[in-house]
PDB file of N, CA and C in Angstrom:
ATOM      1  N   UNK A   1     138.386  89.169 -54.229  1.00  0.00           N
ATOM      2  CA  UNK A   1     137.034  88.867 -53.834  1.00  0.00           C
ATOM      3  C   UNK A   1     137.058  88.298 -52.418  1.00  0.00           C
ATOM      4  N   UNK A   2     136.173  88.385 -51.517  1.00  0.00           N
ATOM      5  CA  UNK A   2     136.226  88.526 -50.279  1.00  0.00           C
ATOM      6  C   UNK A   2     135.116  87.681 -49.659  1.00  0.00           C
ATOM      7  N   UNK A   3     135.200  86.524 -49.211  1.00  0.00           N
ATOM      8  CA  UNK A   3     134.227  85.281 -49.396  1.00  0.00           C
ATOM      9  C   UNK A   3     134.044  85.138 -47.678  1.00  0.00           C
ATOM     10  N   UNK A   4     132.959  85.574 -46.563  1.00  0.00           N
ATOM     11  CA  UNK A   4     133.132  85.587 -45.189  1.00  0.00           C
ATOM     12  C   UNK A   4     132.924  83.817 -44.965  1.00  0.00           C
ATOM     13  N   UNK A   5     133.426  83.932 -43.481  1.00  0.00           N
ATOM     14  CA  UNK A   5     133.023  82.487 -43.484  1.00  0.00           C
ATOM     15  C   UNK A   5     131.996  82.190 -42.745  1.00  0.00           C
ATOM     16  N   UNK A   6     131.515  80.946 -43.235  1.00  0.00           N
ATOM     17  CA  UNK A   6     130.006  80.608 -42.506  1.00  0.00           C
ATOM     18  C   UNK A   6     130.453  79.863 -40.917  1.00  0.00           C
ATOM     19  N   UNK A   7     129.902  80.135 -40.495  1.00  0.00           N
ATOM     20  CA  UNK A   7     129.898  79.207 -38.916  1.00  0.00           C
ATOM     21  C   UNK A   7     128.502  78.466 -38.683  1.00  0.00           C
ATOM     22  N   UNK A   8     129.021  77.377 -38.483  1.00  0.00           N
ATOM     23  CA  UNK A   8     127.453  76.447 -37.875  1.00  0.00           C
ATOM     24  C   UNK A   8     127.909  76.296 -36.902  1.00  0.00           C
ATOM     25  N   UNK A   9     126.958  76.040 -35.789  1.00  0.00           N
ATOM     26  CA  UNK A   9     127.646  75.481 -34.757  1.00  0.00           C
ATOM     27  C   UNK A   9     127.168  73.835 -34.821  1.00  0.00           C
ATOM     28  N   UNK A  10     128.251  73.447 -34.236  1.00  0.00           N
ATOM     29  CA  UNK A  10     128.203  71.755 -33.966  1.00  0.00           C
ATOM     30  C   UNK A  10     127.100  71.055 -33.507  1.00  0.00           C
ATOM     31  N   UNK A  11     126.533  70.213 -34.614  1.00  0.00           N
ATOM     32  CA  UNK A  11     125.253  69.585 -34.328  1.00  0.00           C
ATOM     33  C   UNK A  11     125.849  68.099 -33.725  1.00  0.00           C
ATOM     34  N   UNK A  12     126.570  68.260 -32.231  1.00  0.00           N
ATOM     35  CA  UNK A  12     127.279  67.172 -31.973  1.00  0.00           C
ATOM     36  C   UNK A  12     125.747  65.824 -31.117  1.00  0.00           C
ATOM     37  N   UNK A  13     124.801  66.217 -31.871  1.00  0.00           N
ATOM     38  CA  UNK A  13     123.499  65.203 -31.322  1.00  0.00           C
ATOM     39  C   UNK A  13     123.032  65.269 -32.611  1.00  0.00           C
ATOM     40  N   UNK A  14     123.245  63.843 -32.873  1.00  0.00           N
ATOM     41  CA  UNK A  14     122.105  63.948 -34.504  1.00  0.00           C
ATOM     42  C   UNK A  14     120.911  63.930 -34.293  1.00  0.00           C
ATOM     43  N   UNK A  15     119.929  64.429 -35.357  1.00  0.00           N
ATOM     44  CA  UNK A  15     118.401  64.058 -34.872  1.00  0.00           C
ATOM     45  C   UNK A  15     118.087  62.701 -35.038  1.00  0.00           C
ATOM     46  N   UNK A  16     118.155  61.856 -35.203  1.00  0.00           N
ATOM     47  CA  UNK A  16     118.083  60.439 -34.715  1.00  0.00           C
ATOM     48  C   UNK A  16     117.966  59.977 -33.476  1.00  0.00           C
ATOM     49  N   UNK A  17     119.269  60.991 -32.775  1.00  0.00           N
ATOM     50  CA  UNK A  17     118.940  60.367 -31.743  1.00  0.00           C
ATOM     51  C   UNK A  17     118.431  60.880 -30.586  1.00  0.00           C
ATOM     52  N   UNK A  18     117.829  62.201 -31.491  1.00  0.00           N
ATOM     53  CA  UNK A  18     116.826  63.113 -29.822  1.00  0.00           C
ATOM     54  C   UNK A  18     115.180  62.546 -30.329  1.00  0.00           C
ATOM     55  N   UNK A  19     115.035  62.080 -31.419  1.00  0.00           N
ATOM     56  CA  UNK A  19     114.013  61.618 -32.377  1.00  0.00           C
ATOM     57  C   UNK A  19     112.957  60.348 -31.457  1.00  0.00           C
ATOM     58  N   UNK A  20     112.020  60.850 -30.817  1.00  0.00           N
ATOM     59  CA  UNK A  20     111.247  59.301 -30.449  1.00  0.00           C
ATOM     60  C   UNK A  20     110.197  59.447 -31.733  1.00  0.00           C
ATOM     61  N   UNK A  21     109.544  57.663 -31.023  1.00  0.00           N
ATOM     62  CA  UNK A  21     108.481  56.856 -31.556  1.00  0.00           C
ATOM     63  C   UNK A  21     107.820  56.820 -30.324  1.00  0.00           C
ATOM     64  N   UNK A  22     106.747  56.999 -30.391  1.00  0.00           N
ATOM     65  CA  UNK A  22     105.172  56.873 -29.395  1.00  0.00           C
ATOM     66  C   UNK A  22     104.448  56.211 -29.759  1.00  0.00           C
ATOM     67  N   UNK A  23     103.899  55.023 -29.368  1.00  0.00           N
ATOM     68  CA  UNK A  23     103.135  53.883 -30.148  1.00  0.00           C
ATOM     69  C   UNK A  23     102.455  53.598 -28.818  1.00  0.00           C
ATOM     70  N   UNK A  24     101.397  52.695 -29.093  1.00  0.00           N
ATOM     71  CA  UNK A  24      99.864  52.665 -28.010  1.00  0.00           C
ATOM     72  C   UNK A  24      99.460  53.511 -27.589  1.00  0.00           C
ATOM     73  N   UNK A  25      99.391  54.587 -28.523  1.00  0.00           N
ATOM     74  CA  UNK A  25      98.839  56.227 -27.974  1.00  0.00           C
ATOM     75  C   UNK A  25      97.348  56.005 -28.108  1.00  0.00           C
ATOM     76  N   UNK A  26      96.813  56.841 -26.963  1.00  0.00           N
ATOM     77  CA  UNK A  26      95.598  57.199 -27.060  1.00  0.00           C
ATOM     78  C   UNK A  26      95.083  57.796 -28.521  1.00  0.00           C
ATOM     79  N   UNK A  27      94.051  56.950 -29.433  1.00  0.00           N
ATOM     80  CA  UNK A  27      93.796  57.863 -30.452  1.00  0.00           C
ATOM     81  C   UNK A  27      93.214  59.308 -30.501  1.00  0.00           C
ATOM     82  N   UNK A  28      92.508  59.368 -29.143  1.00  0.00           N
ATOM     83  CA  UNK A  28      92.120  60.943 -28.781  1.00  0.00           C
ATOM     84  C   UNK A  28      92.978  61.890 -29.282  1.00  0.00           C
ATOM     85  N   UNK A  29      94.047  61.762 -28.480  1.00  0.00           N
ATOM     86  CA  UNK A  29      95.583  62.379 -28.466  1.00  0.00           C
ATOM     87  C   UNK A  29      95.782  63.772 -29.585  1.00  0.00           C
ATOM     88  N   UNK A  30      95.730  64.861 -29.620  1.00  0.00           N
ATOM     89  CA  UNK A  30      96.202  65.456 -30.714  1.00  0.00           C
ATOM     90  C   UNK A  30      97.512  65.753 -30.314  1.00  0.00           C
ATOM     91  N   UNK A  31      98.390  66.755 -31.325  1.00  0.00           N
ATOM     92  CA  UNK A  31      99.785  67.103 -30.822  1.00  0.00           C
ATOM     93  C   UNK A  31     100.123  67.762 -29.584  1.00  0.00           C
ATOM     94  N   UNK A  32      98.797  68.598 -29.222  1.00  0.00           N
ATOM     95  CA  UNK A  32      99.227  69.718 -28.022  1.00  0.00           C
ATOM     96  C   UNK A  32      99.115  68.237 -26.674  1.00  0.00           C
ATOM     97  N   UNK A  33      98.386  67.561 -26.694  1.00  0.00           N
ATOM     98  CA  UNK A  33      98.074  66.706 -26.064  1.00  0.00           C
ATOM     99  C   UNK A  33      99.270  65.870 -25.743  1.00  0.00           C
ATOM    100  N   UNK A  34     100.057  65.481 -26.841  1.00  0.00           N
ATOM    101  CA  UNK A  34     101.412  64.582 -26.879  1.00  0.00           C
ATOM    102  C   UNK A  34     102.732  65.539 -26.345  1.00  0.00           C
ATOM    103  N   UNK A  35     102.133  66.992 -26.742  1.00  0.00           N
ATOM    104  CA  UNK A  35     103.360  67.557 -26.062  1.00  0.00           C
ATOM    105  C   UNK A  35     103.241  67.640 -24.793  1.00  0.00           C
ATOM    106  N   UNK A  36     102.059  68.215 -24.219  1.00  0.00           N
ATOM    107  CA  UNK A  36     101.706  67.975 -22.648  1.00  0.00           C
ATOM    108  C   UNK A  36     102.260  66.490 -21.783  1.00  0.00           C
ATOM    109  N   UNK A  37     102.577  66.142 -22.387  1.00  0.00           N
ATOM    110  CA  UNK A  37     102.948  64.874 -21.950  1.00  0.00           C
ATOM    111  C   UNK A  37     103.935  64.405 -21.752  1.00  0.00           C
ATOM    112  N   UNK A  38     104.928  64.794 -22.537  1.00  0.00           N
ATOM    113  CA  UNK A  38     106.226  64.937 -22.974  1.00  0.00           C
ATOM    114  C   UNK A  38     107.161  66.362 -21.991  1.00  0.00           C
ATOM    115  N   UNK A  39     106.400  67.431 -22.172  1.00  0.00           N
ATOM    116  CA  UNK A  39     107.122  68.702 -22.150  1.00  0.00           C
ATOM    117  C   UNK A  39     107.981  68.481 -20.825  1.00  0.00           C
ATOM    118  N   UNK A  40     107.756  67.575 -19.344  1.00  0.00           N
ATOM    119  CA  UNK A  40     108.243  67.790 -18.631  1.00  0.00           C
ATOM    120  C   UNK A  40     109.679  66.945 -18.576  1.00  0.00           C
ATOM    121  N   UNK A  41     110.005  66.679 -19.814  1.00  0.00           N
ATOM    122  CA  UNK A  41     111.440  65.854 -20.184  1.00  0.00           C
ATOM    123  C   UNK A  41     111.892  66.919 -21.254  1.00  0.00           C
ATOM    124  N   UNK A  42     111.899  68.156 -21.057  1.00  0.00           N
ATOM    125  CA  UNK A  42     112.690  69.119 -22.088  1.00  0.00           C
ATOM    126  C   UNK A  42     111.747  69.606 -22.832  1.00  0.00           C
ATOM    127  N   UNK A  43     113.051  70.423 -23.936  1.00  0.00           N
ATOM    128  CA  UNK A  43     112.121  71.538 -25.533  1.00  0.00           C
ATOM    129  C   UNK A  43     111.753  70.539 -26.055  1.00  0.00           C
ATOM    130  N   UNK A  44     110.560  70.515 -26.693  1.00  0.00           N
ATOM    131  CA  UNK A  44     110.486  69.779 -27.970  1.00  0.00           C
ATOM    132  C   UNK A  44     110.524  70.673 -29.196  1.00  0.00           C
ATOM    133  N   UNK A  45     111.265  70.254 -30.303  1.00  0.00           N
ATOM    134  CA  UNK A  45     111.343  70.744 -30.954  1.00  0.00           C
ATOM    135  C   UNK A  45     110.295  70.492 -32.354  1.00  0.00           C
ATOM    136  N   UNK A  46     110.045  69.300 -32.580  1.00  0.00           N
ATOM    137  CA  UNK A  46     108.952  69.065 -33.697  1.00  0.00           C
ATOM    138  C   UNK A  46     108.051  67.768 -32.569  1.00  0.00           C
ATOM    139  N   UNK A  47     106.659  68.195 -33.324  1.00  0.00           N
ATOM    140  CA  UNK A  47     105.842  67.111 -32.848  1.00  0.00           C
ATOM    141  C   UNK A  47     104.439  66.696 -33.850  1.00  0.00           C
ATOM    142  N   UNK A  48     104.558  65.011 -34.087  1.00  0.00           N
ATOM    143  CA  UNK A  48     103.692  64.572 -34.816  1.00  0.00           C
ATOM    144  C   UNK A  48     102.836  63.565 -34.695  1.00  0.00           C
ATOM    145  N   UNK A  49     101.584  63.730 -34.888  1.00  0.00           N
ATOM    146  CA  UNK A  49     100.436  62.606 -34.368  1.00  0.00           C
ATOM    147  C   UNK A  49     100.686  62.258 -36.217  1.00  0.00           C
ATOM    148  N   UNK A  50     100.458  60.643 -36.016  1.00  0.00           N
ATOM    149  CA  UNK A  50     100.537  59.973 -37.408  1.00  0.00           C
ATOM    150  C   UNK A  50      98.563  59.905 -37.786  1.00  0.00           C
ATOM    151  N   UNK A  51      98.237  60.021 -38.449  1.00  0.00           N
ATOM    152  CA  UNK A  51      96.694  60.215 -39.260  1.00  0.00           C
ATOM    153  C   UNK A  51      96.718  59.605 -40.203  1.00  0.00           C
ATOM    154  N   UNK A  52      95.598  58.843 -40.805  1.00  0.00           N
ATOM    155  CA  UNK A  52      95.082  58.422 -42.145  1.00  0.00           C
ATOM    156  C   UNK A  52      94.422  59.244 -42.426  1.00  0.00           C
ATOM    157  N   UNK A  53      94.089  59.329 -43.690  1.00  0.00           N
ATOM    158  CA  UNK A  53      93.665  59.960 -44.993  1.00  0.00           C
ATOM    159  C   UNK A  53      92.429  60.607 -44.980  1.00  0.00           C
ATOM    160  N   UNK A  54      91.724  60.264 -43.650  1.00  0.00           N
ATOM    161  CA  UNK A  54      90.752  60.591 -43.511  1.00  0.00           C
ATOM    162  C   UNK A  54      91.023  61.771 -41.814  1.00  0.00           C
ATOM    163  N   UNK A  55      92.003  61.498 -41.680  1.00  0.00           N
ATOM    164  CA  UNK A  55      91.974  62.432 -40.514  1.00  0.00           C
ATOM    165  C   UNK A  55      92.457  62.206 -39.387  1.00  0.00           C
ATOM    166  N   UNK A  56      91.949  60.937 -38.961  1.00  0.00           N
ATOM    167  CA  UNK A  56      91.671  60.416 -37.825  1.00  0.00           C
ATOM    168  C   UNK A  56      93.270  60.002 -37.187  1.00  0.00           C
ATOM    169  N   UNK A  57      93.560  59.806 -35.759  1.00  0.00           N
ATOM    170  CA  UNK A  57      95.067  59.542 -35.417  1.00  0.00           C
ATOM    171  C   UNK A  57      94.967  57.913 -35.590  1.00  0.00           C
ATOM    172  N   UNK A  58      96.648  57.336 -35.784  1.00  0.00           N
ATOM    173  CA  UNK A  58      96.917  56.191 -35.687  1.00  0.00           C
ATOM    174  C   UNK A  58      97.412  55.055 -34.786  1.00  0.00           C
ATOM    175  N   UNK A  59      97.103  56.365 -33.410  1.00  0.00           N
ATOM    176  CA  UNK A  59      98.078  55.911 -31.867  1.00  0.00           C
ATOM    177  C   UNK A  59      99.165  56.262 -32.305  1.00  0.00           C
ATOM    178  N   UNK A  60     100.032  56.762 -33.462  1.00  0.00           N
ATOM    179  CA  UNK A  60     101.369  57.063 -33.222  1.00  0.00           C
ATOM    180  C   UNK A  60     101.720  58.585 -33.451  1.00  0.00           C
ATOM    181  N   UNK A  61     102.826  58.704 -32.513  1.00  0.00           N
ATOM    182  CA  UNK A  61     103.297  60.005 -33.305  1.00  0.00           C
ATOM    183  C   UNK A  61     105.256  59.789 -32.818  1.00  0.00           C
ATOM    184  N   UNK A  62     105.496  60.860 -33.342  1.00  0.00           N
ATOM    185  CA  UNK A  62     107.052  61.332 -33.380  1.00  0.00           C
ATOM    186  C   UNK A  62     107.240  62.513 -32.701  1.00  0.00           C
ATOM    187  N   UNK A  63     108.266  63.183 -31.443  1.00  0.00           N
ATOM    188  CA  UNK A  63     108.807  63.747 -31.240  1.00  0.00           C
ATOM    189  C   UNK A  63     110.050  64.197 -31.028  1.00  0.00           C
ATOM    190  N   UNK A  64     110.335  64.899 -31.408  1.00  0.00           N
ATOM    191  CA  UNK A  64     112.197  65.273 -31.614  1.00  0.00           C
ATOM    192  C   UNK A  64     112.201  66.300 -30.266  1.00  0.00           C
ATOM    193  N   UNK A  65     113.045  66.015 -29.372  1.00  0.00           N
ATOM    194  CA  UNK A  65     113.690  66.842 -28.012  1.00  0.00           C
ATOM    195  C   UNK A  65     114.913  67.538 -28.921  1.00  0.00           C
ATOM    196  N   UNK A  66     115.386  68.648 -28.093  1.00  0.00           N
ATOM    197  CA  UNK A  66     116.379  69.413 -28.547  1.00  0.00           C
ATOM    198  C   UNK A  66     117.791  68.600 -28.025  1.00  0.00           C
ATOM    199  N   UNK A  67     117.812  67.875 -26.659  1.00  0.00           N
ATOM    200  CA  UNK A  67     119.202  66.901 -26.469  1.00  0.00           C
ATOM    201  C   UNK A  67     118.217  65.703 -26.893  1.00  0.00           C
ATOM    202  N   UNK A  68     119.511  64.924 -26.890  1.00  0.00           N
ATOM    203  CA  UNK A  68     119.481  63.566 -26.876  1.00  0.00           C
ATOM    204  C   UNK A  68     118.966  62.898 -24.752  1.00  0.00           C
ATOM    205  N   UNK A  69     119.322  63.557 -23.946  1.00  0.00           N
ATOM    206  CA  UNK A  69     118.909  63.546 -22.810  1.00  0.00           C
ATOM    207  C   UNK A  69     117.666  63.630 -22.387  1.00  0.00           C
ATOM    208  N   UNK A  70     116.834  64.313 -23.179  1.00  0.00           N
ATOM    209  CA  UNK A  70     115.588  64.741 -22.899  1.00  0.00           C
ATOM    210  C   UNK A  70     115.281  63.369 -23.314  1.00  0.00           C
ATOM    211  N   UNK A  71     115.518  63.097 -24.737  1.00  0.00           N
ATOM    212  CA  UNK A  71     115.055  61.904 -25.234  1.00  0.00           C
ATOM    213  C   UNK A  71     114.886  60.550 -24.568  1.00  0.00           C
ATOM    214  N   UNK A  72     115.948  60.407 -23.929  1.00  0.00           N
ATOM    215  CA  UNK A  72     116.307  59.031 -23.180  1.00  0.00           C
ATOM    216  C   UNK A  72     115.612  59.677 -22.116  1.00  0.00           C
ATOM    217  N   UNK A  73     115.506  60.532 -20.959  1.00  0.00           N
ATOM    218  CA  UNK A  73     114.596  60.339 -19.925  1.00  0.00           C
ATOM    219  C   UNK A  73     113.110  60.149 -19.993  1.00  0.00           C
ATOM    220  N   UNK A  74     112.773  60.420 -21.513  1.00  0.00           N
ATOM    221  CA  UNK A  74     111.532  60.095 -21.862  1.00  0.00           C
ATOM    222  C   UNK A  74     111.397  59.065 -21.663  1.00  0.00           C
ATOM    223  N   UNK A  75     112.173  57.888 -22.671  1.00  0.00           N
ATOM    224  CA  UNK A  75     111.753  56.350 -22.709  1.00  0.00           C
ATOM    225  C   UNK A  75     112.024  55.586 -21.500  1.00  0.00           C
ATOM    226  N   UNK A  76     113.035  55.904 -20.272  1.00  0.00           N
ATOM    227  CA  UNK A  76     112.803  55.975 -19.389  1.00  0.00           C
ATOM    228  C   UNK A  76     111.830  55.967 -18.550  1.00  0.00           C
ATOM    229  N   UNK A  77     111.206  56.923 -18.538  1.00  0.00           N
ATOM    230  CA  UNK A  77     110.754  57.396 -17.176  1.00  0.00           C
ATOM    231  C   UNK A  77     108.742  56.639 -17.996  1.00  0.00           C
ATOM    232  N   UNK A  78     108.466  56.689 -19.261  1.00  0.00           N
ATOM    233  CA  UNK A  78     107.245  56.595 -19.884  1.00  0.00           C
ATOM    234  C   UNK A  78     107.082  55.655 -20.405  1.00  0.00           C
ATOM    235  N   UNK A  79     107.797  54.892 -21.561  1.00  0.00           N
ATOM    236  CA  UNK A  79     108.285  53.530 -21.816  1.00  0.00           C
ATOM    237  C   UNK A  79     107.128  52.350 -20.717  1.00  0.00           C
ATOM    238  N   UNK A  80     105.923  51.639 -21.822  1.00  0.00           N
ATOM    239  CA  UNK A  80     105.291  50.137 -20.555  1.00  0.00           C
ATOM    240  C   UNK A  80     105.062  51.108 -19.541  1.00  0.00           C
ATOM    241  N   UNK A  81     104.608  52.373 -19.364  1.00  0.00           N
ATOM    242  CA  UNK A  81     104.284  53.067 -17.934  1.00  0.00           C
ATOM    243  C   UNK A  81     102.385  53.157 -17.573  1.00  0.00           C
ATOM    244  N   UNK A  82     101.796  52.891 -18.581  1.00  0.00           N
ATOM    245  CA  UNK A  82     100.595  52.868 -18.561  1.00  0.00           C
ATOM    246  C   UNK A  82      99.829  52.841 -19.966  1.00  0.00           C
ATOM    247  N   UNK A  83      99.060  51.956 -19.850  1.00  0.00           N
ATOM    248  CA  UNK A  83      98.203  51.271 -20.798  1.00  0.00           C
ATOM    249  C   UNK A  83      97.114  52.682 -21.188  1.00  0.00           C
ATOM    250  N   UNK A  84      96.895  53.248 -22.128  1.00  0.00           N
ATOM    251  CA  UNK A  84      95.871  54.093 -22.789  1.00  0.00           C
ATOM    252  C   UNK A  84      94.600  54.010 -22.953  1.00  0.00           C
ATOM    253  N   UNK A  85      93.559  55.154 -22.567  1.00  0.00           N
ATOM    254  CA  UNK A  85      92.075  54.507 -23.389  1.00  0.00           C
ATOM    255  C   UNK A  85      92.113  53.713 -24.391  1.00  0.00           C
ATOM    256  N   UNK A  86      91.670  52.700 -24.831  1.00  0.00           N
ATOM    257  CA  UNK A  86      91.568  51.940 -26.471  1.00  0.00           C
ATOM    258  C   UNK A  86      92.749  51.456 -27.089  1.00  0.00           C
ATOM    259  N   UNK A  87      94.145  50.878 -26.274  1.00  0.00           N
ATOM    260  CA  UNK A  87      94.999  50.321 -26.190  1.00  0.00           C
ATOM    261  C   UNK A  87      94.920  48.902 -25.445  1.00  0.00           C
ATOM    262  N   UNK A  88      95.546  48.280 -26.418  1.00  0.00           N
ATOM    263  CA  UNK A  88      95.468  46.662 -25.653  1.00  0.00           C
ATOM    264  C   UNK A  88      96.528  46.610 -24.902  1.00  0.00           C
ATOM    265  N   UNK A  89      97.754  47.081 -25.067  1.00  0.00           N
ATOM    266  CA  UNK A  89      98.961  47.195 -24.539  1.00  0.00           C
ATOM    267  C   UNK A  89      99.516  48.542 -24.104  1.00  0.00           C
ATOM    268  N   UNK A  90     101.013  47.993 -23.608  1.00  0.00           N
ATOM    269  CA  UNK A  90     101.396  49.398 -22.122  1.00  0.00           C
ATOM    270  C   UNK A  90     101.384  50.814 -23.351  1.00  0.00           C
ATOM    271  N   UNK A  91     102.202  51.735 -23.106  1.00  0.00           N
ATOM    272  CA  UNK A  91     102.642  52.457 -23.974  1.00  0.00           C
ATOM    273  C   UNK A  91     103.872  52.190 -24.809  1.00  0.00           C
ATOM    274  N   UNK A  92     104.537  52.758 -26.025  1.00  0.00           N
ATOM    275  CA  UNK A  92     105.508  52.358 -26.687  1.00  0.00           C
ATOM    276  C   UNK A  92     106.205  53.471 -26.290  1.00  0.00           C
ATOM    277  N   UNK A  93     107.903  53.627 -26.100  1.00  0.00           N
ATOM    278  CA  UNK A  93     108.470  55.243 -26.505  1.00  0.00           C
ATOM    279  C   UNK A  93     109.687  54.485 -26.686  1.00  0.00           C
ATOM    280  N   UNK A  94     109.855  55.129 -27.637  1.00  0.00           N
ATOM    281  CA  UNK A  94     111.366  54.474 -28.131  1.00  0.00           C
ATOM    282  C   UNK A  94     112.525  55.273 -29.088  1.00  0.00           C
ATOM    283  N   UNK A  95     113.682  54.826 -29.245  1.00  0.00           N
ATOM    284  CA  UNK A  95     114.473  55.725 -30.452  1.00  0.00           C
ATOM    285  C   UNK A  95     113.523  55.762 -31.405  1.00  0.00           C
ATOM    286  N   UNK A  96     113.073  56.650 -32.495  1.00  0.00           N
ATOM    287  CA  UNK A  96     112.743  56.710 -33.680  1.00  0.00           C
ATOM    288  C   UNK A  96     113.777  55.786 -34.826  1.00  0.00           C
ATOM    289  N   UNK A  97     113.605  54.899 -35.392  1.00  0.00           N
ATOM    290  CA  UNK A  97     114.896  54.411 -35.976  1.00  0.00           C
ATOM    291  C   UNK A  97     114.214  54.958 -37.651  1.00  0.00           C
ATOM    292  N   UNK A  98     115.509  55.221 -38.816  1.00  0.00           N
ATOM    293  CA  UNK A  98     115.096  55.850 -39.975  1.00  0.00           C
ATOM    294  C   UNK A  98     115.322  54.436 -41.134  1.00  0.00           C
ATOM    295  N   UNK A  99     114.374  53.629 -40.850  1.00  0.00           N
ATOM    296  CA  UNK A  99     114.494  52.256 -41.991  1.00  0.00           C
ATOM    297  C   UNK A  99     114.610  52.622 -43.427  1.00  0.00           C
ATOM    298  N   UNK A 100     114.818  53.646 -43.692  1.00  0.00           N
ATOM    299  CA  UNK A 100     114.704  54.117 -45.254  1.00  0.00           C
ATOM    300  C   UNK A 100     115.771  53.210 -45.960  1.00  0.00           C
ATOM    301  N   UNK A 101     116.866  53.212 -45.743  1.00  0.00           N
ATOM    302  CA  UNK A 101     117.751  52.117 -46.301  1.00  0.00           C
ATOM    303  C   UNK A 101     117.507  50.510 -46.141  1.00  0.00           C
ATOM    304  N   UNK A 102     117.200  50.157 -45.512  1.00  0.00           N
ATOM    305  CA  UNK A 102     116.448  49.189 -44.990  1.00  0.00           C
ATOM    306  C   UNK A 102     115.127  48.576 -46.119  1.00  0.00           C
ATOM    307  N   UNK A 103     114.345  49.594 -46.015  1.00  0.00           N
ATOM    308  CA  UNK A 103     112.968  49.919 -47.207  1.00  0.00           C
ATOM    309  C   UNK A 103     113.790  49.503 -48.709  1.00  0.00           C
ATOM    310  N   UNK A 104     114.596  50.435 -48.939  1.00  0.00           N
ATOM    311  CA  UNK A 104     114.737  50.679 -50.095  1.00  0.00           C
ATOM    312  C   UNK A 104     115.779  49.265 -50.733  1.00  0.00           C
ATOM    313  N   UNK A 105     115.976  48.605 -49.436  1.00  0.00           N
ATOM    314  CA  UNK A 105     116.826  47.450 -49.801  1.00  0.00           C
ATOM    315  C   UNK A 105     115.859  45.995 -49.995  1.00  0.00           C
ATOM    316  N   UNK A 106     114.877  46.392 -49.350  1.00  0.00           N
ATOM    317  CA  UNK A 106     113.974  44.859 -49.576  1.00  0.00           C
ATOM    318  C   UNK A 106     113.057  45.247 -50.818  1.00  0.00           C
ATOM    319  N   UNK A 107     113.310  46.452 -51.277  1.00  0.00           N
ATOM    320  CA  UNK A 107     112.530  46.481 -52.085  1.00  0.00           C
ATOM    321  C   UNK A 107     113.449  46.065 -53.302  1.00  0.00           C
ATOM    322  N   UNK A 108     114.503  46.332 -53.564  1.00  0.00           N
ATOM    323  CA  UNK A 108     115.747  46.244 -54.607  1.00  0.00           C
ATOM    324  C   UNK A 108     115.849  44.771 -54.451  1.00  0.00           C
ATOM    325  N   UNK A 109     115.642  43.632 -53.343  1.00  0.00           N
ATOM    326  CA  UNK A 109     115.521  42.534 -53.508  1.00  0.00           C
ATOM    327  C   UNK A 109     114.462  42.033 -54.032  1.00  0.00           C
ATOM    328  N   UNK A 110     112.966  43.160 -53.797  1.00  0.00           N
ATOM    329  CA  UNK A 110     111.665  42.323 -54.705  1.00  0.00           C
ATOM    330  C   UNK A 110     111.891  42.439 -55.577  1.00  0.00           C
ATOM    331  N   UNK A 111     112.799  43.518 -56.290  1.00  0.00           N
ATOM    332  CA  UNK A 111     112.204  43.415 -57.772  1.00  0.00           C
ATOM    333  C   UNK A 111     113.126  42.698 -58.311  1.00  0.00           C
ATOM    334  N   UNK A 112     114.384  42.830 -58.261  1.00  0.00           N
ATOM    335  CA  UNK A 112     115.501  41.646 -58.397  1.00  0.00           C
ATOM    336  C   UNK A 112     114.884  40.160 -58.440  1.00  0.00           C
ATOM    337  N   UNK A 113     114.185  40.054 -57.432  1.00  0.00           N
ATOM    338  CA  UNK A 113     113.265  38.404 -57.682  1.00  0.00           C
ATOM    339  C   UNK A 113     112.281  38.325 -58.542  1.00  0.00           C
ATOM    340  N   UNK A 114     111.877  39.683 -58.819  1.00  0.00           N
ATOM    341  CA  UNK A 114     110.629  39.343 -59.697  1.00  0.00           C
ATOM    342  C   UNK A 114     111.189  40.092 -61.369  1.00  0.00           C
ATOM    343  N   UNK A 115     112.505  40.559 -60.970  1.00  0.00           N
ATOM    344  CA  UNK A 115     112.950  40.830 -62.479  1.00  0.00           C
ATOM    345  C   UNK A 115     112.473  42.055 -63.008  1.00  0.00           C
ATOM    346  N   UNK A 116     111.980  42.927 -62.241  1.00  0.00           N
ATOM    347  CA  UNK A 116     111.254  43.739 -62.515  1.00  0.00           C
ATOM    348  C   UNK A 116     112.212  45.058 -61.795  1.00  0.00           C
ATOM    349  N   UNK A 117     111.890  46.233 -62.791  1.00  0.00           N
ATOM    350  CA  UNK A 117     112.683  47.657 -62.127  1.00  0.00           C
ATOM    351  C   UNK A 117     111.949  48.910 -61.886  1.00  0.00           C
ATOM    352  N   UNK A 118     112.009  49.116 -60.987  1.00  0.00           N
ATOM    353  CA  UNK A 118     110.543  50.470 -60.361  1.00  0.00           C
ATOM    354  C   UNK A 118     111.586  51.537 -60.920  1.00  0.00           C
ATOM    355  N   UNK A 119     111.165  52.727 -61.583  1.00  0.00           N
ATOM    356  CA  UNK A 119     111.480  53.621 -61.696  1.00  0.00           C
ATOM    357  C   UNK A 119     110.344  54.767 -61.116  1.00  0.00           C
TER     358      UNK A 119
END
């Protein structure tokens, strides 16, 4: 039996760390808007305005660059660079950090204190 082999190529940039956070965004802002903004620091590869339930944006979103370079000349060059319509403060751009372990650990301490087990 004759099994070919797979090739990936080397994802030697995790997405973590091509991954921003955009915070004091204009709530106007939709995605094409956030990419316009962005695009002249590289590909983007995913892009997200954060929304409540009703629709509306939250000033935040997420974009993932294809390097990690693109990423950092973002927070660079945009990073505190100018204050937004309906922002009290500069702009945010930063690593995206993934608190999920983090989350899932203060929560394993609430219920531990309260004796209680979320399934």
């Amino acid at each position: 039996m004759h099994n070919p082999i797979q090739m990936k190529p080397a994802d030697s940039e995790n997405k973590q760390e091509r991954k921003i956070f955009i915070g004091m965004l204009s709530k106007k802002f939709n995605e094409t808007d956030v990419r316009q903004m962005f695009a002249r620091f590289g590909n983007i590869e995913e892009c997200l305005v954060l929304r409540d339930s009703k629709g509306n944006s939250r000033g935040c979103a997420f974009v993932t660059f294809s390097t990690k370079h693109c990423a950092m000349n973002s927070i660079k060059t945009i990073h505190n660079s100018i204050t937004m319509d309906g922002c009290s403060s500069p702009i945010v751009v930063k690593l995206a950090s993934n608190n999920i372990p983090q989350q899932q650990q203060s929560m394993n301490s609430i219920t531990s204190v309260n004796n209680i087990r979320i399934f």
